[in-house]
Structures are given as C-alpha cells and as structure tokens.
C-alpha atoms as a PDB file:
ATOM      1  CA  UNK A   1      -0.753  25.172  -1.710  1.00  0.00           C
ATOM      2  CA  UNK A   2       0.757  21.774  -1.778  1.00  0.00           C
ATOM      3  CA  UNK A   3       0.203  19.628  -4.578  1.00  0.00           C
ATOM      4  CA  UNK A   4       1.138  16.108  -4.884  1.00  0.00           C
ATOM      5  CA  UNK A   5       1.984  15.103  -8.499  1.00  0.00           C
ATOM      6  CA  UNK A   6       1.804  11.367  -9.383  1.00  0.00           C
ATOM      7  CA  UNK A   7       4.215  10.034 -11.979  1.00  0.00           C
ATOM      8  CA  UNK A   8       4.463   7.314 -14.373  1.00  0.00           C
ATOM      9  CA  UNK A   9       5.458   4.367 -12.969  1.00  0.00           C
ATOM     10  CA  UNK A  10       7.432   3.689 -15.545  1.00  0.00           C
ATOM     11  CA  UNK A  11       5.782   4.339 -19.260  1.00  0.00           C
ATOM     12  CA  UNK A  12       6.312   8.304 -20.274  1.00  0.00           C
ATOM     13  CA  UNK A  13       2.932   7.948 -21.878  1.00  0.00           C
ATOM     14  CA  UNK A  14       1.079   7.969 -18.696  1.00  0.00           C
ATOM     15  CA  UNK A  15       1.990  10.926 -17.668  1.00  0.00           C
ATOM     16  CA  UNK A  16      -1.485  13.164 -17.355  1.00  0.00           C
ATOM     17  CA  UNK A  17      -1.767  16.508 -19.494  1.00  0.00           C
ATOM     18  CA  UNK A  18      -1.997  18.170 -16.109  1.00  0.00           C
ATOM     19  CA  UNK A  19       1.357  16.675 -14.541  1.00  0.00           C
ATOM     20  CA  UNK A  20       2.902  17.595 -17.875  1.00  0.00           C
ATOM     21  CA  UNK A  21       1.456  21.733 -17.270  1.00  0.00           C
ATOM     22  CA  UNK A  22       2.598  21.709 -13.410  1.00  0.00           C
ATOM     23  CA  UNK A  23       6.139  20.648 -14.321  1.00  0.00           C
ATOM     24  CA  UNK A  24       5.684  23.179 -16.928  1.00  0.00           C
ATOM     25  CA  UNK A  25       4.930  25.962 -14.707  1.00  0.00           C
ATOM     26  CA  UNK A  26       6.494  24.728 -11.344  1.00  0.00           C
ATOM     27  CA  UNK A  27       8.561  27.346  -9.246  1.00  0.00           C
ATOM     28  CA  UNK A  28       8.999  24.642  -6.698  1.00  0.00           C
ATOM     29  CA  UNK A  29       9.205  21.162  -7.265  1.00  0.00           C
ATOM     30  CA  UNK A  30      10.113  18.869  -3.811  1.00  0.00           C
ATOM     31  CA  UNK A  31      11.343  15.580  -5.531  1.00  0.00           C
ATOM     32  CA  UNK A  32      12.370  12.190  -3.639  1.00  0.00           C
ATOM     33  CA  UNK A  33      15.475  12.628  -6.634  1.00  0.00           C
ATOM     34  CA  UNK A  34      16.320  15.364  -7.788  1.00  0.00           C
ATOM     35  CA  UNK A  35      17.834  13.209 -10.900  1.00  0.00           C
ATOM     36  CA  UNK A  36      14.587  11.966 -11.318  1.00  0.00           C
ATOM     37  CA  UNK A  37      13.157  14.763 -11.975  1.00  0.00           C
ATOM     38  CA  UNK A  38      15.741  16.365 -14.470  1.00  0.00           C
ATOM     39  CA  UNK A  39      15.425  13.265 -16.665  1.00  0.00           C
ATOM     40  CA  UNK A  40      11.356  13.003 -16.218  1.00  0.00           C
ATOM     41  CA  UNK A  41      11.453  17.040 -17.348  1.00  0.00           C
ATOM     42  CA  UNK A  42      13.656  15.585 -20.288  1.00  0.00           C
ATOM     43  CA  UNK A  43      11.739  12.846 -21.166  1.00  0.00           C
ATOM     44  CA  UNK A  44       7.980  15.005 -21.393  1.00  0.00           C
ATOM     45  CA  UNK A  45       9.801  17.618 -22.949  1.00  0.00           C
ATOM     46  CA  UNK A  46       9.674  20.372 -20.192  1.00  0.00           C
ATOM     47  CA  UNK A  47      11.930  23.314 -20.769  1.00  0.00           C
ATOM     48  CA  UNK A  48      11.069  24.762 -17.340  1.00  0.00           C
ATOM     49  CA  UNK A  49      13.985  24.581 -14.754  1.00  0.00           C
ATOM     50  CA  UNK A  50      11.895  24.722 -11.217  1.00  0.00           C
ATOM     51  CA  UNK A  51      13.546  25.092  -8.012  1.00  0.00           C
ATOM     52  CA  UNK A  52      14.544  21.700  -6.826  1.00  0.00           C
ATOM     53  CA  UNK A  53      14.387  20.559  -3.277  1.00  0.00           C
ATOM     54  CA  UNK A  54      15.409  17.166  -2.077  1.00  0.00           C
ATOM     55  CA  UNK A  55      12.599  15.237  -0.032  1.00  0.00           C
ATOM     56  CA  UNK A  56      13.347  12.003   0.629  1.00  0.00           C
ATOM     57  CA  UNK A  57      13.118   9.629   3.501  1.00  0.00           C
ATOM     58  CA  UNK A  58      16.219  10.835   5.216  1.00  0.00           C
ATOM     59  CA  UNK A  59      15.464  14.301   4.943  1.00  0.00           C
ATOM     60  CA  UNK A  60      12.028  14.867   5.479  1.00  0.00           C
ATOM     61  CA  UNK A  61      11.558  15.984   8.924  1.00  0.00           C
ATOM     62  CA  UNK A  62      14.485  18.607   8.397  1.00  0.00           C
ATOM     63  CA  UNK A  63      12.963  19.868   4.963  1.00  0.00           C
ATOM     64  CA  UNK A  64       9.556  20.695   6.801  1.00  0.00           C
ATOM     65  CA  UNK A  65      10.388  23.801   8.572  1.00  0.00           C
ATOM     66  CA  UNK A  66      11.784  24.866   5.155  1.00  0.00           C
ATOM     67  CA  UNK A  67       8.400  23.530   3.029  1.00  0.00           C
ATOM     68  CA  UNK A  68       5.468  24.645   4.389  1.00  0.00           C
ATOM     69  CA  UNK A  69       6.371  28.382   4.853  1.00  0.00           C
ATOM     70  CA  UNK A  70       7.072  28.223   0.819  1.00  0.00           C
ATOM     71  CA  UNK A  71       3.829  25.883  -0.030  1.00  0.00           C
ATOM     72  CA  UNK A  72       1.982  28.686   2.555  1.00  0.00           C
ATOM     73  CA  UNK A  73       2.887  31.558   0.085  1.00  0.00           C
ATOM     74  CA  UNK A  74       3.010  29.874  -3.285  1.00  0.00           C
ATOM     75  CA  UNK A  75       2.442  26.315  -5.196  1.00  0.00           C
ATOM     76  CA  UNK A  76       4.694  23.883  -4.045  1.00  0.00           C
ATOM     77  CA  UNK A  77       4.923  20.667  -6.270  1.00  0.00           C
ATOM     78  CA  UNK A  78       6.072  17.074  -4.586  1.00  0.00           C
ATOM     79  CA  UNK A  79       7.181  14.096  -7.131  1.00  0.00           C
ATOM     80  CA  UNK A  80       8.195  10.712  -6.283  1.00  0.00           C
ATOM     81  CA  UNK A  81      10.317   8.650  -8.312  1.00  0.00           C
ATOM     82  CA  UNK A  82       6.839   6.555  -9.274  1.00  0.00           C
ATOM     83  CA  UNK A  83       3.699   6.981  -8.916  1.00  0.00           C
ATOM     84  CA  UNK A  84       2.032   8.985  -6.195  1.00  0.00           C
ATOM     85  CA  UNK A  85       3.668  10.703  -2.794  1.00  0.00           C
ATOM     86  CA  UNK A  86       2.985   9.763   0.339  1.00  0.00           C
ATOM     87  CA  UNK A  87       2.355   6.098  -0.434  1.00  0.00           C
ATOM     88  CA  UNK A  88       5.225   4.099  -0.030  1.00  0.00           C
ATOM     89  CA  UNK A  89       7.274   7.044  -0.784  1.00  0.00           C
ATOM     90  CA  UNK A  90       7.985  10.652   0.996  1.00  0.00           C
ATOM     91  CA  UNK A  91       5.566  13.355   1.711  1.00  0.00           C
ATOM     92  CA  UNK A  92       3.625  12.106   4.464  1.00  0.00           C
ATOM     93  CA  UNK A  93       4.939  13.965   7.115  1.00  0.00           C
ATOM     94  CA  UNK A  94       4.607  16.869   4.951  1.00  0.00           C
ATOM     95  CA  UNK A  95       1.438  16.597   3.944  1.00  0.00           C
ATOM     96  CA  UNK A  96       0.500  16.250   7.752  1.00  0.00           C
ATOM     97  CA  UNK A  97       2.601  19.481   8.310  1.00  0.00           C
ATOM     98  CA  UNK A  98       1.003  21.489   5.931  1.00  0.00           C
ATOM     99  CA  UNK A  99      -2.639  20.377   7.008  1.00  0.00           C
ATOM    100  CA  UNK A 100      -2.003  21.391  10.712  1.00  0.00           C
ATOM    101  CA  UNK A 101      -0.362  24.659   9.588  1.00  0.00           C
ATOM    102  CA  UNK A 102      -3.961  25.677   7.764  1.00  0.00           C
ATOM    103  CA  UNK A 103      -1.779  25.370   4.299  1.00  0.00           C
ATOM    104  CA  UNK A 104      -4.073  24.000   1.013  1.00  0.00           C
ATOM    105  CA  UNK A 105      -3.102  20.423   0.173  1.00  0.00           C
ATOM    106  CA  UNK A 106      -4.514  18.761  -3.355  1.00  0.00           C
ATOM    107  CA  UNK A 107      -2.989  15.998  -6.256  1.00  0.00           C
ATOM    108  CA  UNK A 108      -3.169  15.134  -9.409  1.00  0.00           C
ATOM    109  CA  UNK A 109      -3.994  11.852 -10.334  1.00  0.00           C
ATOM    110  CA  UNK A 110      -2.498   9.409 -12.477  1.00  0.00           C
ATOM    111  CA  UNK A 111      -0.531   6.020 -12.283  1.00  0.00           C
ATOM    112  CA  UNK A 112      -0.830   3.567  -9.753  1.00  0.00           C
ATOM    113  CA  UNK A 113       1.266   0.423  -9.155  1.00  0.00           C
ATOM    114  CA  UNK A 114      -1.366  -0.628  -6.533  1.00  0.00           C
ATOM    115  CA  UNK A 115      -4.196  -0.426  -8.224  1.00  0.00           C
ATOM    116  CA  UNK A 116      -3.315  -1.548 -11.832  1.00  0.00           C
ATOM    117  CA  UNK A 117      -1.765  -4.526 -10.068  1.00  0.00           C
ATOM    118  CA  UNK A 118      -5.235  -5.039  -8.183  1.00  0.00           C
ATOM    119  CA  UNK A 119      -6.807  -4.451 -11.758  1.00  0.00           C
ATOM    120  CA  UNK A 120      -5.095  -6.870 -13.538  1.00  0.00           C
ATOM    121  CA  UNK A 121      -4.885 -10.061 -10.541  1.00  0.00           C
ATOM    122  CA  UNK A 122      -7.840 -11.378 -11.433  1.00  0.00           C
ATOM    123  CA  UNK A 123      -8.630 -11.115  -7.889  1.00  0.00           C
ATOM    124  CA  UNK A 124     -11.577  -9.777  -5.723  1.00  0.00           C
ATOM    125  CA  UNK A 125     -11.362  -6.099  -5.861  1.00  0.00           C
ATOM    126  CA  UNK A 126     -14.128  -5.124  -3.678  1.00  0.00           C
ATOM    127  CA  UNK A 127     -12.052  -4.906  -0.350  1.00  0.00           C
ATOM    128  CA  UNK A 128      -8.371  -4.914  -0.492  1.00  0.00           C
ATOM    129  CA  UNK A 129      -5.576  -4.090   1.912  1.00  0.00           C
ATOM    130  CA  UNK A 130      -2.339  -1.918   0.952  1.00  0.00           C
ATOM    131  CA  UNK A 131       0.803  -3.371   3.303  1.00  0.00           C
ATOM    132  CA  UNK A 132       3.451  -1.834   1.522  1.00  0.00           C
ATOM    133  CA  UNK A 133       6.747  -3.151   1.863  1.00  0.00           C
ATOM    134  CA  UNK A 134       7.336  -6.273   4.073  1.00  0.00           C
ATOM    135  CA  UNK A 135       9.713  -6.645   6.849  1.00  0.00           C
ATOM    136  CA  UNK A 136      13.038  -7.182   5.651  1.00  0.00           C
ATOM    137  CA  UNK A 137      14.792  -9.786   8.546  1.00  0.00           C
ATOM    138  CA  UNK A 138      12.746 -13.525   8.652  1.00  0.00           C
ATOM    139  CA  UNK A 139      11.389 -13.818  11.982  1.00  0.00           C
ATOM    140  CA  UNK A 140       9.852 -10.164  11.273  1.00  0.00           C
ATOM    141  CA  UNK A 141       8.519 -10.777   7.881  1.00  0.00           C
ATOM    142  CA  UNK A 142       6.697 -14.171   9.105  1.00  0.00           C
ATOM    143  CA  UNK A 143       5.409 -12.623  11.797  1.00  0.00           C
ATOM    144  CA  UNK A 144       3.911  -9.755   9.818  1.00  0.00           C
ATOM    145  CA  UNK A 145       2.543 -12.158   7.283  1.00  0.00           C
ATOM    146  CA  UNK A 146       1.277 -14.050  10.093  1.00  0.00           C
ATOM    147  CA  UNK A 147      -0.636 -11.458  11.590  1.00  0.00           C
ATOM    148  CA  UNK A 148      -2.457 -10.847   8.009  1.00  0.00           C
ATOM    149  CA  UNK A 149      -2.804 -14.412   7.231  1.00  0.00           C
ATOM    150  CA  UNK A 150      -6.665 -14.663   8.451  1.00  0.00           C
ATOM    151  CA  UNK A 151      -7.362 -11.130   6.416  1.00  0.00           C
ATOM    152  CA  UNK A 152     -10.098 -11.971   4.549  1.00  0.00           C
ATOM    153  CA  UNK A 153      -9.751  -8.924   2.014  1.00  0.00           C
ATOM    154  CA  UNK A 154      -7.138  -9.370  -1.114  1.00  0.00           C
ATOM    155  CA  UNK A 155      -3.437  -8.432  -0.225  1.00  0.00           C
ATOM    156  CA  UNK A 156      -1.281  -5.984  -1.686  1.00  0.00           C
ATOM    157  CA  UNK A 157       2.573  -5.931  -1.560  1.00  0.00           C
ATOM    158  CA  UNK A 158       5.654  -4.181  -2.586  1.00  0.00           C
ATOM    159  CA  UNK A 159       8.836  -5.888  -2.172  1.00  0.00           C
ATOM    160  CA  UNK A 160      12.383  -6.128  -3.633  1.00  0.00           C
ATOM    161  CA  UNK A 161      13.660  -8.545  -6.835  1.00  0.00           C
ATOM    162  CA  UNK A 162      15.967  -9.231  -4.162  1.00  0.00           C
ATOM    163  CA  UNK A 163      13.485 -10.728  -1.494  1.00  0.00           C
ATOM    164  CA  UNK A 164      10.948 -11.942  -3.721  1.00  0.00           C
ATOM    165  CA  UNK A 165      12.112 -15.444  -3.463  1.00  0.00           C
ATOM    166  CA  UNK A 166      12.277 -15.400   0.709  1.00  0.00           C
ATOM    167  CA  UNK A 167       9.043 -13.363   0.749  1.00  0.00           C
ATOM    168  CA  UNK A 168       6.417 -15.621  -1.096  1.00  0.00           C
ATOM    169  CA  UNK A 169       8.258 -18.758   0.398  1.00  0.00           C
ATOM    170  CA  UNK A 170       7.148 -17.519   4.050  1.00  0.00           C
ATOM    171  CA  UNK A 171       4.041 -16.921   2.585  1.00  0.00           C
ATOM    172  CA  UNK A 172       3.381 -20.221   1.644  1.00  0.00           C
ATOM    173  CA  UNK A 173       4.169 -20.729   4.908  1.00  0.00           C
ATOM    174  CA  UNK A 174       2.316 -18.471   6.872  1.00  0.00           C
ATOM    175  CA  UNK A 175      -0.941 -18.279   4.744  1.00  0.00           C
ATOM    176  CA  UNK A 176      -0.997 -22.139   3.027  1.00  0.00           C
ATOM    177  CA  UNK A 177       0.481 -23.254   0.105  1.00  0.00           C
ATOM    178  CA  UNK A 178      -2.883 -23.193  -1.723  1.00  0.00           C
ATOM    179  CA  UNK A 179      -3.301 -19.673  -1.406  1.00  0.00           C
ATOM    180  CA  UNK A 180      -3.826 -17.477  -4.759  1.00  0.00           C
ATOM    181  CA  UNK A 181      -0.964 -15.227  -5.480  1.00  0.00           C
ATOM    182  CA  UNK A 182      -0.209 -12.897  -8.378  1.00  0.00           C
ATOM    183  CA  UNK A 183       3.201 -11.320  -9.205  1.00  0.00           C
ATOM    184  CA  UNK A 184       3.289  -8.273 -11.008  1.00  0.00           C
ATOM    185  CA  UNK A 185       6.325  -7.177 -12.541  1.00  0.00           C
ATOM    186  CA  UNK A 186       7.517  -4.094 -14.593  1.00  0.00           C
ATOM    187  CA  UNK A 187       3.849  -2.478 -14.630  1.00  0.00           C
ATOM    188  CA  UNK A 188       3.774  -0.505 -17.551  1.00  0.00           C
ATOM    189  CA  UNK A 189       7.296  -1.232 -19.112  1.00  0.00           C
ATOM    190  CA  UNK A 190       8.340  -3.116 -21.773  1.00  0.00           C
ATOM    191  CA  UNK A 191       8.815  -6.266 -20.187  1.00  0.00           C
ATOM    192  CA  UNK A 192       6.197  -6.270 -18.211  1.00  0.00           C
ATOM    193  CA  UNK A 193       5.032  -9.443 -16.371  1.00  0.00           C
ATOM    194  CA  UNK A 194       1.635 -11.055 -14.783  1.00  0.00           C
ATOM    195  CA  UNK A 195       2.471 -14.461 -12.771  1.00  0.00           C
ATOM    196  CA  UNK A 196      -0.496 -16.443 -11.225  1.00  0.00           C
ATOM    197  CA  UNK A 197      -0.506 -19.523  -9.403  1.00  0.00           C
ATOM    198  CA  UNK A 198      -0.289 -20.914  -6.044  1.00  0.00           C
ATOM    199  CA  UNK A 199       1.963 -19.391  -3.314  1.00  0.00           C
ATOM    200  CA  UNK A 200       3.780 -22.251  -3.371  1.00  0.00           C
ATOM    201  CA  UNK A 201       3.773 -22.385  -7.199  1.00  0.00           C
ATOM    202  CA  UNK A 202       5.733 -18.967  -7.074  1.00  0.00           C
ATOM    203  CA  UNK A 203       7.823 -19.691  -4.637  1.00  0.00           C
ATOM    204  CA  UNK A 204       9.629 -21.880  -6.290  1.00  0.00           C
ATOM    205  CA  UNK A 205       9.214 -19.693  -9.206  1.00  0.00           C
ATOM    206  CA  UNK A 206      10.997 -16.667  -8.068  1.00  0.00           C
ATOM    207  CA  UNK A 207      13.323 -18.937  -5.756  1.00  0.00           C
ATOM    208  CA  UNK A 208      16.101 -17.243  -7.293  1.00  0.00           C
ATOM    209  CA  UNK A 209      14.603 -13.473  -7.061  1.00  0.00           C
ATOM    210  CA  UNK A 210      13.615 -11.777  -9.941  1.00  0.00           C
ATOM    211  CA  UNK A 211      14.625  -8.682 -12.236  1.00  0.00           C
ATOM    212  CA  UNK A 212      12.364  -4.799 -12.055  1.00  0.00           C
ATOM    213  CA  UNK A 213       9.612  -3.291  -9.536  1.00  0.00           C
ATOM    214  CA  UNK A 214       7.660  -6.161  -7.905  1.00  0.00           C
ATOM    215  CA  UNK A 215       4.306  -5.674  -7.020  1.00  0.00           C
ATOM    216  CA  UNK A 216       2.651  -8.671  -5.383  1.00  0.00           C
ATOM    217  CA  UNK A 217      -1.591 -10.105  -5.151  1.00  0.00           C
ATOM    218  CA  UNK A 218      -2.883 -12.089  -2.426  1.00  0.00           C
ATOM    219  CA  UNK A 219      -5.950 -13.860  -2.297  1.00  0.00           C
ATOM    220  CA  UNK A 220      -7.981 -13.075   0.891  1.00  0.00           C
ATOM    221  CA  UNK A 221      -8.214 -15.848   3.451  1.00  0.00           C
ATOM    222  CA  UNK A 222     -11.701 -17.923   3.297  1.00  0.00           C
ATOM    223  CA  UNK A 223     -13.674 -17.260   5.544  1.00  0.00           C
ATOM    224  CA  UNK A 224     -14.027 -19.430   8.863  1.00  0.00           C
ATOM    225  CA  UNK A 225     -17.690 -21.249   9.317  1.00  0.00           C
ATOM    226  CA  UNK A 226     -18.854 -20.952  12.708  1.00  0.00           C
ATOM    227  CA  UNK A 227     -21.812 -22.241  14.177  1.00  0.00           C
ATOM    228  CA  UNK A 228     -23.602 -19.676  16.690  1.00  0.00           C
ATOM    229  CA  UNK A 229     -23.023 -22.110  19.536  1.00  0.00           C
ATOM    230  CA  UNK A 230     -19.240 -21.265  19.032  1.00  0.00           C
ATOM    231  CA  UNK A 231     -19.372 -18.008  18.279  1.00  0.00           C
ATOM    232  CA  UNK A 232     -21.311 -17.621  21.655  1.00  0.00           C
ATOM    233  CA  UNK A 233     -18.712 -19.688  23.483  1.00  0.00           C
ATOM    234  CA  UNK A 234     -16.178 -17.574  22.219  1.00  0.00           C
ATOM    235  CA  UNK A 235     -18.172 -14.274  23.413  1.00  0.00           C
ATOM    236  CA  UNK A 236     -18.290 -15.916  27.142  1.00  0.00           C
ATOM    237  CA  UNK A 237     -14.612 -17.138  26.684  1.00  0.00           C
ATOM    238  CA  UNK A 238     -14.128 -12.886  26.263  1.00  0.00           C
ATOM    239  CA  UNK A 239     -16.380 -12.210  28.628  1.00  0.00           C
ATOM    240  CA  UNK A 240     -14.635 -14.282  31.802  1.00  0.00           C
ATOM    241  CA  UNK A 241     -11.324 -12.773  30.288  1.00  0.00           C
ATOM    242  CA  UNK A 242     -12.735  -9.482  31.240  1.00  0.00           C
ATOM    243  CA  UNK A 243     -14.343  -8.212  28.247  1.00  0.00           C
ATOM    244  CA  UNK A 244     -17.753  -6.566  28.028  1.00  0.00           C
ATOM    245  CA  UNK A 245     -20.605  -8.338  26.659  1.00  0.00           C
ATOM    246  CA  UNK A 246     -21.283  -5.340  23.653  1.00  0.00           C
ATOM    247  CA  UNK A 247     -17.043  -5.459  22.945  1.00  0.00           C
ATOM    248  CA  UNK A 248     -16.955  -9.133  22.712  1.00  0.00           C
ATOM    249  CA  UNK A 249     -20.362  -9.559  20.738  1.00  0.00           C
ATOM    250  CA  UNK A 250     -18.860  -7.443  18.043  1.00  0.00           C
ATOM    251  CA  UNK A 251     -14.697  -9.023  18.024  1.00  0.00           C
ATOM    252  CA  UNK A 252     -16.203 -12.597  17.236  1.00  0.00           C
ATOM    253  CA  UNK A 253     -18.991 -11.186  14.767  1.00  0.00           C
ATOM    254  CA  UNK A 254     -16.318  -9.194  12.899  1.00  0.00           C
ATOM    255  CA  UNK A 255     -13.670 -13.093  12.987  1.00  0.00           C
ATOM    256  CA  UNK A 256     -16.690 -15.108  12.091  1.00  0.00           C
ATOM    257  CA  UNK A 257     -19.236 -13.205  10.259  1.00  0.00           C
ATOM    258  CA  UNK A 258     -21.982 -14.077  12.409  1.00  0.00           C
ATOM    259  CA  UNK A 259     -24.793 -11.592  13.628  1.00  0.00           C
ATOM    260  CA  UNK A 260     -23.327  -9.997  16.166  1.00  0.00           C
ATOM    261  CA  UNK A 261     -27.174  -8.855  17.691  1.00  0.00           C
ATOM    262  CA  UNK A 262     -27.772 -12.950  18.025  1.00  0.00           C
ATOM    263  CA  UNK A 263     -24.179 -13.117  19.697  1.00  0.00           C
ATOM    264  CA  UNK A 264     -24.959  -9.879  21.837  1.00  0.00           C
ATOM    265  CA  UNK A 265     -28.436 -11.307  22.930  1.00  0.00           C
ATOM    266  CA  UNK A 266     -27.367 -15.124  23.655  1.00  0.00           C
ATOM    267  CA  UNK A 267     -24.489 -14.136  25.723  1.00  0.00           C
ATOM    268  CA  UNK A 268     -26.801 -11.890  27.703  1.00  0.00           C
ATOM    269  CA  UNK A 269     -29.028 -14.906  28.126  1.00  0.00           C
ATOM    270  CA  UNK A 270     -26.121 -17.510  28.952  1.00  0.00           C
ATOM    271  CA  UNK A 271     -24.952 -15.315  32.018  1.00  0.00           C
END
C-alpha cells in the first residue's frame, strides 16, 4: 500500500513512535528530498538505508508509472520535507494514481503547521479555510485575496519570509486594515514566533520580510446584515438575470445568512 508519513515540522521530538518504526522498516521511501530524508534518518537514529526515490513537484507525473506498480506489490512510504504529503507538498497526484489503480492508500499522523497555527491564533476554529500559498505576482495575489475577502470562515496561509511584507500589505488592502491577523513563525523551533494584531499592524511589521517558515491567521470577514426585503430583491435581481427561483433562493441565503425557505417563498410570491 501507500502510506503517507507526516514529519516534524521542524522539532525531532515530534516525530510519532510509528513514523520512527516505518523509517525503520521502509524498503521504499518516496521523499520530496532525498537529503531530507538521510539527515531526518540521522537525526531519529534510523540505521535502515530504504530505497530512495525522488518525488517532488517536478517529477511527479513521471515517477507515477514507476510508483504505483511498487506501492501495488509492497509498502511504499512518501515523506515531505515537513509535515504531511499531499498538502502543500507532493503526493497528490500519486495518491490519486494509486486510488484509481485499486492500490491501498493510508498515513500516519503527526505534525501540522496548519493546524497548530489555527490552535494557537486565538482565532475561531470552528470553520476554517486552507489557501495554501498565495499568488506570487501583485495583481494575482490581490485578486486572490480579493476573492476570499468576504469568507466568513478564519484564513489560513503559507507564504515566503520573502513576500511576507507584500502579502499582508495587500491584505490590508483587500480585506480592511482592521482585520485580525496572526503570524506564525518557526512552529516548533527554537525561535519560534506568535504575532497578533491588525493587518495593518503587521504590515508594517514585517515590511521588511521576515526570517523561517511563515504560517499566516486570518480573521473571517463579519458577516453582512441584511434585511429580508434585500435579500428578496437580490433573489429577483437573480431571477431577471436568468437564474431559477430555488438557485437564487439559496446563493443570497448562503451571502447573507438569511432563511433561504422565506427567500424561496417571497420571491415566488413577488413574481
């Protein structure tokens, strides 16, 4: 089968006594670095040498053919650099392979940038969004952000130490300068950091970028009061745009949190 191993993200000590025993008895290990993976055997103390098979962004669609015959007759073990495949890292498209081919796929647990930095925000954690990493050019990144900036569930990021600066300034931008942001940096390491403040408030605070992994907490957008006579309005404004009465009853219920039976109902009465 395929098994996807997550790593620490950066203290040894989180490795999991099972990561530890698959490295241990690994024949196969498909790593996003293959240097990684020597020194993370080296730091837990594993004297097994597995197989090592480079699976990285670049490669990935080439090392497929090659991967899922070997995970179909034995264990095959996939490593990131950090924390767990597949998310923000290799092993998607592998994972997807495998599952169409009939082949077993299963992880082990263990850190997560994403969710410690959730954890430790101070932020609602009861919805949240993963976005990964942002757009790197301007005009894309603000209009990414600006397609996420009425989101009403809490925000996750990855981005650069280089971009940091540039990112949370067109977020103050795109989402208000008000808005709750929390800047996590070095999870888990020695110097690790836990910013809060406004987005503006960081902005100027990381204007000059910053040093380590960056993992960064948005505060949900408020959400918008309407009064049922809008929301109806906006259900007929759908409706004479071509919509059906049922689809646009439940798009303005969903952006305004109204019922969207009372919408549904009104809108049937208002034709």
């Amino acid at each position: 089968m395929l098994v996807l191993a997550a790593t620490p993200i950066g203290n040894l000590g989180d490795a999991t006594r099972r990561l530890v025993e698959a490295l241990s008895s690994a024949t196969v290990v498909a790593a996003e670095d293959t240097r990684v993976v020597h020194r993370l055997l080296q730091g837990l103390a594993v004297e097994n040498r597995p197989r090592l098979i480079s699976l990285n962004d670049h490669n990935e669609r080439d090392r497929i053919a090659e991967l899922v015959p070997l995970a179909a007759a034995s264990d095959v073990l996939v490593v990131s650099d950090a924390g767990m495949p597949t998310v923000s890292d290799p092993g998607y498209r592998l994972v997807a392979a495998c599952v169409e081919a009939g082949v077993r796929v299963t992880a082990l647990p263990g850190p997560s940038a994403v969710l410690m930095a959730l954890a430790v925000s101070g932020l609602p954690t009861d919805r949240f969004a993963f976005e990964g990493f942002p757009p790197r050019k301007p005009g894309e990144r603000r209009s990414f952000l600006g397609g996420l900036a009425a989101e009403p569930r809490t925000l996750v990021f990855f981005e650069s130490p280089q971009r940091i600066g540039d990112f949370l300034a067109d977020l103050a931008a795109t989402f208000g300068a008000s808005r709750r942001v929390v800047v996590c940096r070095e999870l888990t390491k020695l110097y690790e950091e836990v910013v809060r403040g406004t987005a503006a408030e960081l902005a100027e605070r990381f204007a000059d970028g910053a040093r380590g992994e960056i993992c960064v907490v948005v505060e949900g957008a408020a959400p918008v009061v309407v009064s049922l006579d809008d929301g109806i309005a906006q259900v007929i404004a759908l409706m004479s745009a071509g919509a059906r009465v049922k689809d646009a009853a439940t798009e303005v219920a969903a952006s305004t949190g109204l019922s969207r039976r009372d919408l549904y109902e009104a809108a049937l009465r208002a034709r």
